[in-house]
N, C-alpha and C. Protein backbone atom coordinates (compact mmCIF):
# COMPACT_ATOMS: atom_id res chain seq x y z
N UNK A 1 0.84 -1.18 0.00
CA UNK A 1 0.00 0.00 0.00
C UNK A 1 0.88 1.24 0.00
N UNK A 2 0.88 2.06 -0.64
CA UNK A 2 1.85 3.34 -1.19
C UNK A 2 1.04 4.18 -0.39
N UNK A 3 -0.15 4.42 0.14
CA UNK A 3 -0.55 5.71 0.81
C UNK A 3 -1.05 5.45 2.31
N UNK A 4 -0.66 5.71 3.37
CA UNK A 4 -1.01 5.76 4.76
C UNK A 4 -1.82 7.39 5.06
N UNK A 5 -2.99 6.98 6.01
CA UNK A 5 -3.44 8.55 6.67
C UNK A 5 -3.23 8.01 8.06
N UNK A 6 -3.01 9.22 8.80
CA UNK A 6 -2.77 9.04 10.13
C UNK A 6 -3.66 10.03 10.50
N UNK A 7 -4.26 9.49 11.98
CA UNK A 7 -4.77 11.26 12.58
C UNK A 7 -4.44 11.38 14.43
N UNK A 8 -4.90 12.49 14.39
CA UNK A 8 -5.56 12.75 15.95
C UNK A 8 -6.42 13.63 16.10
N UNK A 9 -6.75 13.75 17.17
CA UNK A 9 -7.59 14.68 17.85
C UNK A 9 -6.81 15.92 18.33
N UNK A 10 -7.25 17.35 17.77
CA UNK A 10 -6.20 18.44 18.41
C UNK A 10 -5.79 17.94 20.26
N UNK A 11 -6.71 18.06 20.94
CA UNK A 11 -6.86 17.99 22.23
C UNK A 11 -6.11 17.04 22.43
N UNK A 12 -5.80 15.55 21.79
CA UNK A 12 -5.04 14.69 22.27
C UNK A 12 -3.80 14.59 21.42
N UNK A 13 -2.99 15.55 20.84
CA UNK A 13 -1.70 15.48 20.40
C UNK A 13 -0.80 14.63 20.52
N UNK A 14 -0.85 14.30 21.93
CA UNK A 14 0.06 13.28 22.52
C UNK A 14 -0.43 12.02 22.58
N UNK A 15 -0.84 12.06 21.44
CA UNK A 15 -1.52 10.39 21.72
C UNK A 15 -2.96 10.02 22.12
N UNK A 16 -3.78 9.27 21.94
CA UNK A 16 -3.56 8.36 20.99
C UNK A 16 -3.60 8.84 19.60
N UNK A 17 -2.93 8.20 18.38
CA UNK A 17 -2.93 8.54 17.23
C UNK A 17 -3.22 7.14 16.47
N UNK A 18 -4.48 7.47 15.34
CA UNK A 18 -5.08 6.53 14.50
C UNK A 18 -4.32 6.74 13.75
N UNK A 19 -4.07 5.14 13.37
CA UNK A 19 -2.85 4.79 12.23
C UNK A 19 -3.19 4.27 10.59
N UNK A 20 -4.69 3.48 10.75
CA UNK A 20 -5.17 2.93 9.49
C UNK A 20 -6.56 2.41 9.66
N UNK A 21 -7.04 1.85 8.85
CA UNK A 21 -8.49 1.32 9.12
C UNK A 21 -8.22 -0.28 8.70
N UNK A 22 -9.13 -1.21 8.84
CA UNK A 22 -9.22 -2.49 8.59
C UNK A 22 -8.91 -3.25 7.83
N UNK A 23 -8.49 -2.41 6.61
CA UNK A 23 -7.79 -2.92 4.93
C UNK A 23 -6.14 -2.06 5.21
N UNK A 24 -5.51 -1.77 6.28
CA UNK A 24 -4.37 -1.71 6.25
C UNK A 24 -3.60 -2.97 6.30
N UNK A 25 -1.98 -2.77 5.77
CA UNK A 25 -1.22 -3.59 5.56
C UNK A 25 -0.49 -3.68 7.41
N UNK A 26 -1.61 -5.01 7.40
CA UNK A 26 -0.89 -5.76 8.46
C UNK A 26 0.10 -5.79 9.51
N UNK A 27 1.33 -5.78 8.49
CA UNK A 27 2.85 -5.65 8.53
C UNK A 27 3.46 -4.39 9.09
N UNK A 28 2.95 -3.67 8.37
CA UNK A 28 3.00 -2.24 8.99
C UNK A 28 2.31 -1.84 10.46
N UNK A 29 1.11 -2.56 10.29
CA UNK A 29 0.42 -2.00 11.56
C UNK A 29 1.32 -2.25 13.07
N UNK A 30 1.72 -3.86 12.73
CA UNK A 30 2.97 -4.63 13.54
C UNK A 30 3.88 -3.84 14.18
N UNK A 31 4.70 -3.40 12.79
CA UNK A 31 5.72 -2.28 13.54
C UNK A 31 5.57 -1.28 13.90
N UNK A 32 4.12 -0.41 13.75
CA UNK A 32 4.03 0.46 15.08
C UNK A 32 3.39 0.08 16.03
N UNK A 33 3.41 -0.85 15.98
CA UNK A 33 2.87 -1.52 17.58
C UNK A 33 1.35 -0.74 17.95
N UNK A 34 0.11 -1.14 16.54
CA UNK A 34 -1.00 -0.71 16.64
C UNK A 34 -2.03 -1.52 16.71
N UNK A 35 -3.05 -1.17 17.42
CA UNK A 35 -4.01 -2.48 17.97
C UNK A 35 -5.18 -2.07 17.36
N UNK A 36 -5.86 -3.37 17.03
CA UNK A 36 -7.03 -3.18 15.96
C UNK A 36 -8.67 -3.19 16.96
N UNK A 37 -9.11 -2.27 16.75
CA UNK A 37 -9.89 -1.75 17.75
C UNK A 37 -11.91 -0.88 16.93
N UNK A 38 -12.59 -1.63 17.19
CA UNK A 38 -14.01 -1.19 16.50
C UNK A 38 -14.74 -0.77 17.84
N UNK A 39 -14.87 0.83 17.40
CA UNK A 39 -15.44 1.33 18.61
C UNK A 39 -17.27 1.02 18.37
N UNK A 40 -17.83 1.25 19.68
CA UNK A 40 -19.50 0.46 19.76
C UNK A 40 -20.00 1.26 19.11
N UNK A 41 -21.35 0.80 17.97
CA UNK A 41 -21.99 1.71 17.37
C UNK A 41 -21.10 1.58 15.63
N UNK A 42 -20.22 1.72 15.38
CA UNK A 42 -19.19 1.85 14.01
C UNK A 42 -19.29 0.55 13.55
N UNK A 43 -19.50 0.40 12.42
CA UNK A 43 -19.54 -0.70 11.71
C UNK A 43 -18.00 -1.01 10.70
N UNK A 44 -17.11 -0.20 11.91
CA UNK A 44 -15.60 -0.35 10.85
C UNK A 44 -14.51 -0.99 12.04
N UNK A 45 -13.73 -0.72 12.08
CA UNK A 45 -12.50 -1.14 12.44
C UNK A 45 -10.89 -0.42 12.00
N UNK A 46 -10.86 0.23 13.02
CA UNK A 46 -9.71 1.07 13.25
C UNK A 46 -7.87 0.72 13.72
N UNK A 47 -7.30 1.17 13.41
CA UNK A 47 -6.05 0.61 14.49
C UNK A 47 -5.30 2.09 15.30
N UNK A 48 -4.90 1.36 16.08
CA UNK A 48 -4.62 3.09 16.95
C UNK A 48 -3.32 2.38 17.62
N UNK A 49 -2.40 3.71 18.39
CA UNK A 49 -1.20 3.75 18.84
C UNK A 49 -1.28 4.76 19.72
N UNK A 50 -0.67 4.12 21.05
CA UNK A 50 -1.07 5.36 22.44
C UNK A 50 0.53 6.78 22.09
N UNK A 51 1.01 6.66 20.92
CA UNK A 51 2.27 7.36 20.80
C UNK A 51 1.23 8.47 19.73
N UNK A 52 2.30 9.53 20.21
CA UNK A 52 2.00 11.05 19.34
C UNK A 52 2.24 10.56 18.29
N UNK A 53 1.75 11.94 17.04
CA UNK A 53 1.60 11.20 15.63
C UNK A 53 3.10 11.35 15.36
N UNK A 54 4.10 12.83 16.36
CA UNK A 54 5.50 12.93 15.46
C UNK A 54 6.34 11.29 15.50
N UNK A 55 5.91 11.02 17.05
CA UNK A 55 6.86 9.11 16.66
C UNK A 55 6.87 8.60 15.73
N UNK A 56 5.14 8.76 15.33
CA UNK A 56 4.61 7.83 14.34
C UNK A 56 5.29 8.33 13.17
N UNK A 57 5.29 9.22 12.53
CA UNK A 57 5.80 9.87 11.67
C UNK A 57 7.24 9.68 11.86
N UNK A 58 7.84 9.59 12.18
CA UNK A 58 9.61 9.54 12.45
C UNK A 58 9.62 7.72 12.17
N UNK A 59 8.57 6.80 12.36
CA UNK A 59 8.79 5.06 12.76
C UNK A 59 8.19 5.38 10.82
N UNK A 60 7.15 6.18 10.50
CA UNK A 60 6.89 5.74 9.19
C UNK A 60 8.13 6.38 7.65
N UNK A 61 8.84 7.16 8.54
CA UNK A 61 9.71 7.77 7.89
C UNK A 61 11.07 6.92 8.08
N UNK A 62 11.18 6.26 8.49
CA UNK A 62 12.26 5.37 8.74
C UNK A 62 12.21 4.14 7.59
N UNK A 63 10.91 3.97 7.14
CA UNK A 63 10.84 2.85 6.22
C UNK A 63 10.09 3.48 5.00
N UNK A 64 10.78 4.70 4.14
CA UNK A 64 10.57 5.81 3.40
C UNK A 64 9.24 5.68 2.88
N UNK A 65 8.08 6.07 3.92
CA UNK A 65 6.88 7.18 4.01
C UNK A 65 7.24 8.45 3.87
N UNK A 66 6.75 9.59 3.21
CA UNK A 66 6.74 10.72 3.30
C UNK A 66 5.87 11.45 3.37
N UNK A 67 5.41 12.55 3.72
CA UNK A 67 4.31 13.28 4.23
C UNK A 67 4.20 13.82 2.58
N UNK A 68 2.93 13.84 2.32
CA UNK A 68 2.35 14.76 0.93
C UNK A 68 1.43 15.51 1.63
N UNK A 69 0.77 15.37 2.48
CA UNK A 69 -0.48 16.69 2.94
C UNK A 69 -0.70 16.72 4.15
N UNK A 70 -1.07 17.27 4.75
CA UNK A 70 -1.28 17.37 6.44
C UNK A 70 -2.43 18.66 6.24
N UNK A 71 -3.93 18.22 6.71
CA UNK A 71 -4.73 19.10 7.17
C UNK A 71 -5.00 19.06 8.51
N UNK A 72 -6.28 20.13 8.78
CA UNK A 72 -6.88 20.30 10.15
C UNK A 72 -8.49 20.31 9.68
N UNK A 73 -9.20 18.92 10.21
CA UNK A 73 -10.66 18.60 9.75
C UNK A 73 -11.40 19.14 11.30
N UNK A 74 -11.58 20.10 11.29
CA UNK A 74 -12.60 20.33 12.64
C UNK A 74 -11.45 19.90 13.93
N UNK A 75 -12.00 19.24 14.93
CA UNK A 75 -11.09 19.03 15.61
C UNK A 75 -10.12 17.99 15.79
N UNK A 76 -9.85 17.58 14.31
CA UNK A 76 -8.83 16.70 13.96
C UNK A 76 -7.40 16.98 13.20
N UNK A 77 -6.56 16.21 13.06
CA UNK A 77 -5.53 16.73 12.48
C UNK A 77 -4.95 15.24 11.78
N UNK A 78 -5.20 15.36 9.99
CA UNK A 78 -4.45 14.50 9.59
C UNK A 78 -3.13 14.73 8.89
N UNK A 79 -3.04 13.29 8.34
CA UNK A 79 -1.38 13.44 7.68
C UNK A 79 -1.74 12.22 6.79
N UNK A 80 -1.07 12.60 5.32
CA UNK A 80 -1.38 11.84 4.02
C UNK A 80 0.21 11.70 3.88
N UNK A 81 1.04 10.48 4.51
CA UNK A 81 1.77 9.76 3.72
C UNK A 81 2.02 8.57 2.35
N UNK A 82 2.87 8.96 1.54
CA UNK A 82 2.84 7.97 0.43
C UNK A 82 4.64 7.45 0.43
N UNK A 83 4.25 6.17 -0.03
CA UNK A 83 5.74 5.29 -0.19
C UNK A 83 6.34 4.88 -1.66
N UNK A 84 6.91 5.64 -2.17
CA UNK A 84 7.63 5.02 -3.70
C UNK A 84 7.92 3.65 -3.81
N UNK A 85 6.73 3.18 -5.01
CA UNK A 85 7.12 1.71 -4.91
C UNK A 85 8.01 1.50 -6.04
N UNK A 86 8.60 0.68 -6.29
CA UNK A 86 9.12 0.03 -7.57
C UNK A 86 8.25 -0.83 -8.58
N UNK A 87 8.46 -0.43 -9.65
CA UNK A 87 7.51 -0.49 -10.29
C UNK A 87 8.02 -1.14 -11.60
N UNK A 88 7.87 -2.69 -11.90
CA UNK A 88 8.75 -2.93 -13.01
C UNK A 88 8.17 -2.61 -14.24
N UNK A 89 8.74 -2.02 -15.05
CA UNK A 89 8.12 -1.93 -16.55
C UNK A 89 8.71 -2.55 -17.22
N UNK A 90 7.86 -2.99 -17.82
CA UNK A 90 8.37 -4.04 -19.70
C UNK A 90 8.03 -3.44 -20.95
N UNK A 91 9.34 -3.37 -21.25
CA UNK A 91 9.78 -3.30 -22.76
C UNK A 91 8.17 -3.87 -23.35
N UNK A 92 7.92 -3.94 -24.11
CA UNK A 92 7.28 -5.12 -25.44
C UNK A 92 8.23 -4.87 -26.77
């Protein structure tokens, strides 16, 4: 998966920070040590991390994520990372 969103809540800066939803890559979720979590009422499934989003951002930048957008949705705050994949092309 080439694009990750992350968020938080202004008020909770320091954590917790949502890392992906239920069709995230697994593997990834692993190494930030994020737990898969469906709050009552939501018919989805979330994963979250009790670490601020900059960790998160420094653990997703370590395995070259890069930030392309960062807004402020009401009283949220996301971040639109993407990962350069390799991409083989063929001649014909």
């Amino acid at each position: 998966m080439p694009y990750i969103l992350i968020s938080t809540q202004i008020r909770l800066e320091t954590g917790p920070t949502t890392v992906g939803d239920e069709y995230s890559d697994p593997y990834i979720m692993e190494y930030l040590g994020a737990r898969k979590t469906t709050i009552l009422g939501n018919n989805f499934s979330e994963y979250h991390v009790d670490e601020p989003p900059r960790l998160v951002l420094d653990k997703l930048d370590k395995i070259g994520y890069r930030v392309v957008s960062m807004t402020g949705v009401g009283q949220t705050l996301v971040w639109c990372l993407h990962k350069e994949i390799e991409r083989e092309v063929k001649m014909l």
